[in-house]
PDB file of N, CA and C in Angstrom:
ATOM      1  N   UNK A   1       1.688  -3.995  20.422  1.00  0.00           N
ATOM      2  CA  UNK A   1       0.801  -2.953  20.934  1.00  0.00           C
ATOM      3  C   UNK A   1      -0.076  -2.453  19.792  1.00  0.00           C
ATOM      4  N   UNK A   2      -1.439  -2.751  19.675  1.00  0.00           N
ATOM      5  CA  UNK A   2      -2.540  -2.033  18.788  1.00  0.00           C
ATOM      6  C   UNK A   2      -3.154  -1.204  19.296  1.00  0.00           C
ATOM      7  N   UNK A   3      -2.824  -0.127  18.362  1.00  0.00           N
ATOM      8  CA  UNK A   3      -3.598   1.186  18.444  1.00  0.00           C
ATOM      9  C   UNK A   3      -5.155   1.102  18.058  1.00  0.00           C
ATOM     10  N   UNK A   4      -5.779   2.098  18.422  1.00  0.00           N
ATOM     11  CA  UNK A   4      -7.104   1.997  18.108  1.00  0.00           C
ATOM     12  C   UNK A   4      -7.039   2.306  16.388  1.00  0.00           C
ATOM     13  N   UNK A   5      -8.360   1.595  16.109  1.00  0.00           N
ATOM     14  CA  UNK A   5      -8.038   1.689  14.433  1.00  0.00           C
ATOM     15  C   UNK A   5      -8.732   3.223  13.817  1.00  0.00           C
ATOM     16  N   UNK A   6      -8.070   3.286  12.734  1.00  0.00           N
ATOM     17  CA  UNK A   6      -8.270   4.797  12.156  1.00  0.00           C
ATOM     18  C   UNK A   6      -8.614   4.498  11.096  1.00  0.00           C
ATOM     19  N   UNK A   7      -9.659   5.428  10.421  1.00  0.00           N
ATOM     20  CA  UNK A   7      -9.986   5.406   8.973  1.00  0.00           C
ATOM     21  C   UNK A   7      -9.485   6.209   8.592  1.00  0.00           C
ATOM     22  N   UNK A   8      -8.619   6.281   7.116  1.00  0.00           N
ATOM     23  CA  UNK A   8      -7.891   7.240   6.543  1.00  0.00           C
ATOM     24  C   UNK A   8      -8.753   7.194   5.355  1.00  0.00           C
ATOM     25  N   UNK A   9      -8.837   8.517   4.672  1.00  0.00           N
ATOM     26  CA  UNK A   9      -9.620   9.192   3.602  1.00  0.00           C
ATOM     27  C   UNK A   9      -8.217   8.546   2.007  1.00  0.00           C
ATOM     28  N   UNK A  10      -8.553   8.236   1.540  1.00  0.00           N
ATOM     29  CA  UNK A  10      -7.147   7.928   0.658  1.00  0.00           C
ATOM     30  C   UNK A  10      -7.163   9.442  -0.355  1.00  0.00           C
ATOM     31  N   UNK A  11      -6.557   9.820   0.264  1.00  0.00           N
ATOM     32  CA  UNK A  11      -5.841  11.421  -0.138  1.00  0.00           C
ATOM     33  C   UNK A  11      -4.807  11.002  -0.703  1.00  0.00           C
ATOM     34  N   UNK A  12      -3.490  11.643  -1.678  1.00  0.00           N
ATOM     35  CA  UNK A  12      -2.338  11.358  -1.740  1.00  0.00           C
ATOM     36  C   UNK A  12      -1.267  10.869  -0.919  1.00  0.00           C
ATOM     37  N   UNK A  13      -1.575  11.844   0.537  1.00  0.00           N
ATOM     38  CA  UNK A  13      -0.565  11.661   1.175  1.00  0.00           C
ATOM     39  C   UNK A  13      -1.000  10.452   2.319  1.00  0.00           C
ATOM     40  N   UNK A  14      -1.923  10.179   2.083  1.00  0.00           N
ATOM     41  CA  UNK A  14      -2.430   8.724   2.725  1.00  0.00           C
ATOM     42  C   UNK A  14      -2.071   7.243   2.145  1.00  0.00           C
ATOM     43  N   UNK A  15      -1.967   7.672   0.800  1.00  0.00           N
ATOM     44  CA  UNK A  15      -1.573   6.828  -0.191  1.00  0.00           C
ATOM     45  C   UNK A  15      -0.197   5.994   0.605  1.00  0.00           C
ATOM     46  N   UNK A  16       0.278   7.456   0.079  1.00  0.00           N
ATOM     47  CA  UNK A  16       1.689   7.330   0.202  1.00  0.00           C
ATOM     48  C   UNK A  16       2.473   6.772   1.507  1.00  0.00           C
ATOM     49  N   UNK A  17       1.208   6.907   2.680  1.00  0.00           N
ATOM     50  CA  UNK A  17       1.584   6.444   4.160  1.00  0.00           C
ATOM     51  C   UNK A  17       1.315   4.859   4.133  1.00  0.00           C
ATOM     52  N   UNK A  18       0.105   4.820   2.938  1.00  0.00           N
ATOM     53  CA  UNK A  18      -0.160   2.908   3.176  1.00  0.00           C
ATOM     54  C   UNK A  18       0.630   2.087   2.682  1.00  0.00           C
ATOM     55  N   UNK A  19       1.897   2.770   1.627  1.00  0.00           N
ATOM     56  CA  UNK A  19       2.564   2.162   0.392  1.00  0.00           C
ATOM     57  C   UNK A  19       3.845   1.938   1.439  1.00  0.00           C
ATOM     58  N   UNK A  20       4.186   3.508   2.093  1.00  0.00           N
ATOM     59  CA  UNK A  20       5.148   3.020   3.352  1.00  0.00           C
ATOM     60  C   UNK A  20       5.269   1.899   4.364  1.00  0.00           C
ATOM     61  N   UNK A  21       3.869   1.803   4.859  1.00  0.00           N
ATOM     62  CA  UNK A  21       3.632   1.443   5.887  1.00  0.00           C
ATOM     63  C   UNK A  21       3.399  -0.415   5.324  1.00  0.00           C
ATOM     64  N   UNK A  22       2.935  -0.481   4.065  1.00  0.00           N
ATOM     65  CA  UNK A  22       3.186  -2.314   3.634  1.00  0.00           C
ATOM     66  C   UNK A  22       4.580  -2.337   3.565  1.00  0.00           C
ATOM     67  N   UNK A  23       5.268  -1.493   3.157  1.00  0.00           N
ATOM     68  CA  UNK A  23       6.943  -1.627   2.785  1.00  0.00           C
ATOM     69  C   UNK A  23       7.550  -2.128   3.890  1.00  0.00           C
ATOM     70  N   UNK A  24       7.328  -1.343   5.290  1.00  0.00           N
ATOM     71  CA  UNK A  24       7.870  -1.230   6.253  1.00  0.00           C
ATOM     72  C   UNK A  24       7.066  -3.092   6.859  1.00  0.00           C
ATOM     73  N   UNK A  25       6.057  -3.324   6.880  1.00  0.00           N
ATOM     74  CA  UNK A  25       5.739  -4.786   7.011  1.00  0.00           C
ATOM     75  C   UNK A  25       6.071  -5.959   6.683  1.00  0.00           C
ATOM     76  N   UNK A  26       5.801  -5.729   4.781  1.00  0.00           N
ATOM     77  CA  UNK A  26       6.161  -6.804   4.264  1.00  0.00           C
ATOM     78  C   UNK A  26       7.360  -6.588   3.462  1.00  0.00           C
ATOM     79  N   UNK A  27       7.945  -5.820   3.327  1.00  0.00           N
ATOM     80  CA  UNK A  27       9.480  -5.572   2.716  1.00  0.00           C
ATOM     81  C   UNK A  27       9.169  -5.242   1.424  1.00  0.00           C
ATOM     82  N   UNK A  28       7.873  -5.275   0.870  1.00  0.00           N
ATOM     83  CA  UNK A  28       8.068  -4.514  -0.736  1.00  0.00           C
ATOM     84  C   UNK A  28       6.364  -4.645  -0.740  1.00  0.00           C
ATOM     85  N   UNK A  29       5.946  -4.528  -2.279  1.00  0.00           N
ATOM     86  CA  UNK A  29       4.699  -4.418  -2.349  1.00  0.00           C
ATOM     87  C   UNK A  29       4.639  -5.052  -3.687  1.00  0.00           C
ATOM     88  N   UNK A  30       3.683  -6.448  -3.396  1.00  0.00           N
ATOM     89  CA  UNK A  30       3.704  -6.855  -4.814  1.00  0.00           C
ATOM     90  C   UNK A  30       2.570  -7.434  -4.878  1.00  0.00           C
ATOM     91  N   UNK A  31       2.154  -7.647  -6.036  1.00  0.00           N
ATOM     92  CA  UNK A  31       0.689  -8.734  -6.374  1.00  0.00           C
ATOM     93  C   UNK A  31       0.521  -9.847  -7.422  1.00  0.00           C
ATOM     94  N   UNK A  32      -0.394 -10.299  -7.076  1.00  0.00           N
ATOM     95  CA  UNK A  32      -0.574 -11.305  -8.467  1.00  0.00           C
ATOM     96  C   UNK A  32      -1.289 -10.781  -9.526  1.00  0.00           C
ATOM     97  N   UNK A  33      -1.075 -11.014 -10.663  1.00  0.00           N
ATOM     98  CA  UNK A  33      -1.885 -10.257 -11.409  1.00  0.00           C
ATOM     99  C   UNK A  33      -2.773 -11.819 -12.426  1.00  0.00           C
ATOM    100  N   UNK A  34      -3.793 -12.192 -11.874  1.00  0.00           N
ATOM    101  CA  UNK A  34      -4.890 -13.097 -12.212  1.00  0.00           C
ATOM    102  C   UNK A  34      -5.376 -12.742 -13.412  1.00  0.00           C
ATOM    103  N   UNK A  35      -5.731 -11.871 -14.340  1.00  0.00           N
ATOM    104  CA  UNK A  35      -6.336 -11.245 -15.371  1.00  0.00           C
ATOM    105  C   UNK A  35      -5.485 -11.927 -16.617  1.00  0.00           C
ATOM    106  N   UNK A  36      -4.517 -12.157 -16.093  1.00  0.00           N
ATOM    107  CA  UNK A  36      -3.544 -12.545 -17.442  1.00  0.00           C
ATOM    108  C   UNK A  36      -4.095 -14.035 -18.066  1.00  0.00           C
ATOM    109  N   UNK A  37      -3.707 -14.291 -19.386  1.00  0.00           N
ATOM    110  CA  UNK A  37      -3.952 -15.476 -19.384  1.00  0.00           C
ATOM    111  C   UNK A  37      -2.909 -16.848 -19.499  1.00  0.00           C
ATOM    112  N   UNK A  38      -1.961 -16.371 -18.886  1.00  0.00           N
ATOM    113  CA  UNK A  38      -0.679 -16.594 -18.197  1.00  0.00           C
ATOM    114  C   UNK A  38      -0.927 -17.931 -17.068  1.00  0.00           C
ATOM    115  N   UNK A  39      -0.443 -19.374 -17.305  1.00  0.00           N
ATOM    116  CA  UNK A  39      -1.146 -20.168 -16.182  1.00  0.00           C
ATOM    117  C   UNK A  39      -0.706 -20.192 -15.370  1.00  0.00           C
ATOM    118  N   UNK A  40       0.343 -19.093 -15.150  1.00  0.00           N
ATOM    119  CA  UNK A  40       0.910 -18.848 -13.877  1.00  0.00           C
ATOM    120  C   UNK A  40       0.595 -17.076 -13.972  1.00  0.00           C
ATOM    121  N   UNK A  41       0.436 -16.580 -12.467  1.00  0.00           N
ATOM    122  CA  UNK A  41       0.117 -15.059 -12.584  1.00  0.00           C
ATOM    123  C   UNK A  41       1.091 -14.415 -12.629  1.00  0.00           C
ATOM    124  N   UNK A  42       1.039 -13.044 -13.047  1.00  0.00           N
ATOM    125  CA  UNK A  42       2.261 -12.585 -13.367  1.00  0.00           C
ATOM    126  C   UNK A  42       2.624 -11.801 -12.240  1.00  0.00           C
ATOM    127  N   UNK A  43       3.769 -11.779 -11.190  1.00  0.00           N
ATOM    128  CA  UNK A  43       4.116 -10.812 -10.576  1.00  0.00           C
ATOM    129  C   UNK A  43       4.146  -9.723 -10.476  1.00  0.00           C
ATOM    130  N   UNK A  44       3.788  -8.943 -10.140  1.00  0.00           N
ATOM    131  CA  UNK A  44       3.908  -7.169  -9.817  1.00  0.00           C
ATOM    132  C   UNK A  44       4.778  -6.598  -8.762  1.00  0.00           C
ATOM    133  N   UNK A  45       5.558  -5.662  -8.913  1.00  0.00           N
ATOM    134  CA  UNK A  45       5.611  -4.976  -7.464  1.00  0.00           C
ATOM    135  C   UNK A  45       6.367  -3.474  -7.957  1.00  0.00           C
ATOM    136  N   UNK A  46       6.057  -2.572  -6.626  1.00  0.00           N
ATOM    137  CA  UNK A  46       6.150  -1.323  -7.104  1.00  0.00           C
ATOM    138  C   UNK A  46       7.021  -0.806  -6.138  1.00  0.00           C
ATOM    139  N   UNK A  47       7.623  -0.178  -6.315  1.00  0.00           N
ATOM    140  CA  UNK A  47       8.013   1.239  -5.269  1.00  0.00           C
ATOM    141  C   UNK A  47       7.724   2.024  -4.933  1.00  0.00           C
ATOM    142  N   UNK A  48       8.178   2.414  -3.674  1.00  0.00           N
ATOM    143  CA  UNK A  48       7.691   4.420  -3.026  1.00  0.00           C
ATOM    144  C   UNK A  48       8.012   5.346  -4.644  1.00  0.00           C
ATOM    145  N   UNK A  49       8.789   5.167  -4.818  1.00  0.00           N
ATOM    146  CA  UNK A  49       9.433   6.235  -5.781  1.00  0.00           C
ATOM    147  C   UNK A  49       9.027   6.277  -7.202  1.00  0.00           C
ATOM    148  N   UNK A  50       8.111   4.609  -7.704  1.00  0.00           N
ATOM    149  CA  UNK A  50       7.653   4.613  -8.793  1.00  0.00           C
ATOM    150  C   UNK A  50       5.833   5.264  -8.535  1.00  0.00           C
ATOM    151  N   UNK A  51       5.528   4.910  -7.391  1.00  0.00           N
ATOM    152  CA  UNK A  51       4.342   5.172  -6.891  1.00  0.00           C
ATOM    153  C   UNK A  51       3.965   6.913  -6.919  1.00  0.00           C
ATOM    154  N   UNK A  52       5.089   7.421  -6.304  1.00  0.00           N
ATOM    155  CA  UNK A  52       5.802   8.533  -5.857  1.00  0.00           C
ATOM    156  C   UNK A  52       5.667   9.463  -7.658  1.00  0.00           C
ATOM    157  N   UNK A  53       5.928   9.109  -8.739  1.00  0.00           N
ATOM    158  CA  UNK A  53       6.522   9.553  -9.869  1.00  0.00           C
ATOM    159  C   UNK A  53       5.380   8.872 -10.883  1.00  0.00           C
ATOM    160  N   UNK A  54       4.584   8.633 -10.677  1.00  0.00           N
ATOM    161  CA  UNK A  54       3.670   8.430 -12.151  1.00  0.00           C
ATOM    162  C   UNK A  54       2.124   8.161 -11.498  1.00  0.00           C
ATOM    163  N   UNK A  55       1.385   8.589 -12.281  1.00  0.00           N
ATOM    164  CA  UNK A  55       0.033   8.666 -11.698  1.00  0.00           C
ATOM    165  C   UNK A  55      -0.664   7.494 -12.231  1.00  0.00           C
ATOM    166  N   UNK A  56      -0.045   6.603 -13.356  1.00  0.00           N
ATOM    167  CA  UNK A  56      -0.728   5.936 -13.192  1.00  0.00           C
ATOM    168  C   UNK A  56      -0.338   4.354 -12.724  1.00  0.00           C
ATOM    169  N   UNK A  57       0.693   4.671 -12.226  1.00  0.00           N
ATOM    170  CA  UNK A  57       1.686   3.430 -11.047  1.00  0.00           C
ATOM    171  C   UNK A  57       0.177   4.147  -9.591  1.00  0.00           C
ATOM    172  N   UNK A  58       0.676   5.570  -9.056  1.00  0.00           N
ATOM    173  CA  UNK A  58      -0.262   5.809  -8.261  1.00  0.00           C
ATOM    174  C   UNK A  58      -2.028   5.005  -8.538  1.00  0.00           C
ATOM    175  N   UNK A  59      -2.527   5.279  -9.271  1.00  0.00           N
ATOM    176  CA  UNK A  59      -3.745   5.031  -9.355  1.00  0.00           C
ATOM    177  C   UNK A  59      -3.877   2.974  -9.116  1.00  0.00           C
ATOM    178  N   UNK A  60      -2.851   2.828  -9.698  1.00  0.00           N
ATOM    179  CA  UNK A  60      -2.866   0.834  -9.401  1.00  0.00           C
ATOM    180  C   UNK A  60      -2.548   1.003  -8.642  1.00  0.00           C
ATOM    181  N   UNK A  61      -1.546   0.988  -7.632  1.00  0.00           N
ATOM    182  CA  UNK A  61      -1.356   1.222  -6.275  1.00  0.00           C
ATOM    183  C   UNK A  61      -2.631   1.109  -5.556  1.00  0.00           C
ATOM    184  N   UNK A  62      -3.343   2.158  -5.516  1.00  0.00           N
ATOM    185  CA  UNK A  62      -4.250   2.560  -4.956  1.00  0.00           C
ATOM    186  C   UNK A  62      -5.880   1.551  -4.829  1.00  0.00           C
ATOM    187  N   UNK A  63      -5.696   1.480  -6.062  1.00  0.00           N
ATOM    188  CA  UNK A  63      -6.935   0.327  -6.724  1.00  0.00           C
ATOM    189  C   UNK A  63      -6.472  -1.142  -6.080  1.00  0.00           C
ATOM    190  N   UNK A  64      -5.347  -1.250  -5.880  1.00  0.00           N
ATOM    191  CA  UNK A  64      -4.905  -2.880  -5.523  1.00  0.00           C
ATOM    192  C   UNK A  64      -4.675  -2.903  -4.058  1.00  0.00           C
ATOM    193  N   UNK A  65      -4.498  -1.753  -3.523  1.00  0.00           N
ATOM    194  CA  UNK A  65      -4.046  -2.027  -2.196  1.00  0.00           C
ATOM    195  C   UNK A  65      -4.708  -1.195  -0.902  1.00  0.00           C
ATOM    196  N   UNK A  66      -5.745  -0.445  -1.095  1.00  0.00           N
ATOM    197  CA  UNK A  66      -6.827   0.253  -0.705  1.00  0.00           C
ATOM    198  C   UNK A  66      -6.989  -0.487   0.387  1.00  0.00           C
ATOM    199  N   UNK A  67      -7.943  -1.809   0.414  1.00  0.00           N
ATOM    200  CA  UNK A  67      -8.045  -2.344   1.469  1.00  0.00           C
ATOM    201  C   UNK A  67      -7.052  -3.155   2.330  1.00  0.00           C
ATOM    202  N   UNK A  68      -6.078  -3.025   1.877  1.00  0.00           N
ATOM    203  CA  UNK A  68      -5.192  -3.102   3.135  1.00  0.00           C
ATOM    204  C   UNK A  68      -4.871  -2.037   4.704  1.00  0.00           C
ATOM    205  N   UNK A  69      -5.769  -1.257   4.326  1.00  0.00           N
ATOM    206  CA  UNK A  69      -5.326  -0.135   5.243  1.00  0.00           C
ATOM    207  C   UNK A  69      -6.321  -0.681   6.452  1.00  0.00           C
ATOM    208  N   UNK A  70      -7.158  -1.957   5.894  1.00  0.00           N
ATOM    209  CA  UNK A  70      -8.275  -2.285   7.274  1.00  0.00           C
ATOM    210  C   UNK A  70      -7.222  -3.475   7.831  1.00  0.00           C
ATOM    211  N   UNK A  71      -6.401  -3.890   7.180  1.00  0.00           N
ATOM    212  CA  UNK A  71      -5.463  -4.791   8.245  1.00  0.00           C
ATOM    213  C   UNK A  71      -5.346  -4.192   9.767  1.00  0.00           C
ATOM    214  N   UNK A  72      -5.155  -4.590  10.359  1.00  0.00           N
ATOM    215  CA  UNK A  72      -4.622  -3.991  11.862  1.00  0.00           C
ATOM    216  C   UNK A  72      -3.426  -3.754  11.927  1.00  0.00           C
ATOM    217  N   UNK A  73      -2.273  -4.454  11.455  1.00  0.00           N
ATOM    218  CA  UNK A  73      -1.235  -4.320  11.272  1.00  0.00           C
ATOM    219  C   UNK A  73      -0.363  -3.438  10.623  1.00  0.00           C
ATOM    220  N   UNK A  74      -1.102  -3.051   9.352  1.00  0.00           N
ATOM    221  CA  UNK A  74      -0.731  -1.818   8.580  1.00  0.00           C
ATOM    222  C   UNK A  74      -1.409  -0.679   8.986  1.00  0.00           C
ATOM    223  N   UNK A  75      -2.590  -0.784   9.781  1.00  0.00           N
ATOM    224  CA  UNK A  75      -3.286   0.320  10.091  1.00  0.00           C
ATOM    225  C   UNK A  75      -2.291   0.995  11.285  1.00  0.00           C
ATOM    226  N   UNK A  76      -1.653   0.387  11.853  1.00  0.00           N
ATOM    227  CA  UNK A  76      -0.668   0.494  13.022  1.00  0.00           C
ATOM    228  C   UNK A  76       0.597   0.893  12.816  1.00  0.00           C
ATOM    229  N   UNK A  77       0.475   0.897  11.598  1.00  0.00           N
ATOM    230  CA  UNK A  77       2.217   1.109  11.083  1.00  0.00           C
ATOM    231  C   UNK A  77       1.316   2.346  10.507  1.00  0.00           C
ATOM    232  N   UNK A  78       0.888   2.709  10.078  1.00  0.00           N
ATOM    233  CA  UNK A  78       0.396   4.179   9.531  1.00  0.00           C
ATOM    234  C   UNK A  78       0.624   4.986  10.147  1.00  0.00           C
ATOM    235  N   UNK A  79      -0.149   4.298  11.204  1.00  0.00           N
ATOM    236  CA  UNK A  79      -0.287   5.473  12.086  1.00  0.00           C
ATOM    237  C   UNK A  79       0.980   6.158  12.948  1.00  0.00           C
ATOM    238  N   UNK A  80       1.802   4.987  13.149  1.00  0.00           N
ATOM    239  CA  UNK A  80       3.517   4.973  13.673  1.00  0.00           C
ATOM    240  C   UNK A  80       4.007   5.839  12.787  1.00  0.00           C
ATOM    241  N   UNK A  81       4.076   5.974  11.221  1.00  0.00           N
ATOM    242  CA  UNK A  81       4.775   6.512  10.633  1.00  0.00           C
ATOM    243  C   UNK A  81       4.121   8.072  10.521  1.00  0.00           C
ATOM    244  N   UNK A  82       2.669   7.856  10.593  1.00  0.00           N
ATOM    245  CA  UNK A  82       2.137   9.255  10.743  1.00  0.00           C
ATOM    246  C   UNK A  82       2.495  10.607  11.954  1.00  0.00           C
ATOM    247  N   UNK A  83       2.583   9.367  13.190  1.00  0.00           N
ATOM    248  CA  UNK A  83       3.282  10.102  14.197  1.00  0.00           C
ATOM    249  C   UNK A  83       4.590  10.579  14.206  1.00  0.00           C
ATOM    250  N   UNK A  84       5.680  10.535  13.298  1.00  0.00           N
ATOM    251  CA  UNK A  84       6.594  10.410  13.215  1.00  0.00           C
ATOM    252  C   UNK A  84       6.974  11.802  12.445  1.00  0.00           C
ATOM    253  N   UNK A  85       6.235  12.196  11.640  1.00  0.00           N
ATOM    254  CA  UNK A  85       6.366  13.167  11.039  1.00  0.00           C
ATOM    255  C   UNK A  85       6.367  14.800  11.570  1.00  0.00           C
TER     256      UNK A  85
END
């Protein structure tokens, strides 16, 4: 069932609903990190609670995973978890 899609303002606590809401999808939150000069990329992944506890875990967070909130799928789980509250 898809909800109609919502644009969220990335406020903190929006943040914090998109970081939930990949968790709750894909079971964690991780990335490649391409910049390295590593010929393999280096893994990333974060937590609610590291995300949650340092601003500048928050700020990568944010910078890396921003446009995920136009998925449909996570936009749907946002909003599930938004209702929930």
């Amino acid at each position: 069932m898809s909800s109609a899609f919502k644009k969220y303002r990335m406020i903190r606590k929006n943040v914090l609903l998109l970081a939930q809401a990949i968790i709750n999808v894909n079971g964690k939150i991780t990335w490649q990190d391409y910049a390295s000069d590593s010929p393999y990329p280096d893994q990333h992944s974060l937590t609610l609670n590291e995300i949650k506890g340092s601003l500048e875990k928050f700020e990568r967070f944010r910078n890396e995973f921003a446009h995920q909130m136009y998925s449909n799928v996570i936009n749907d789980e946002m909003q599930r978890l938004e209702s929930e509250r």
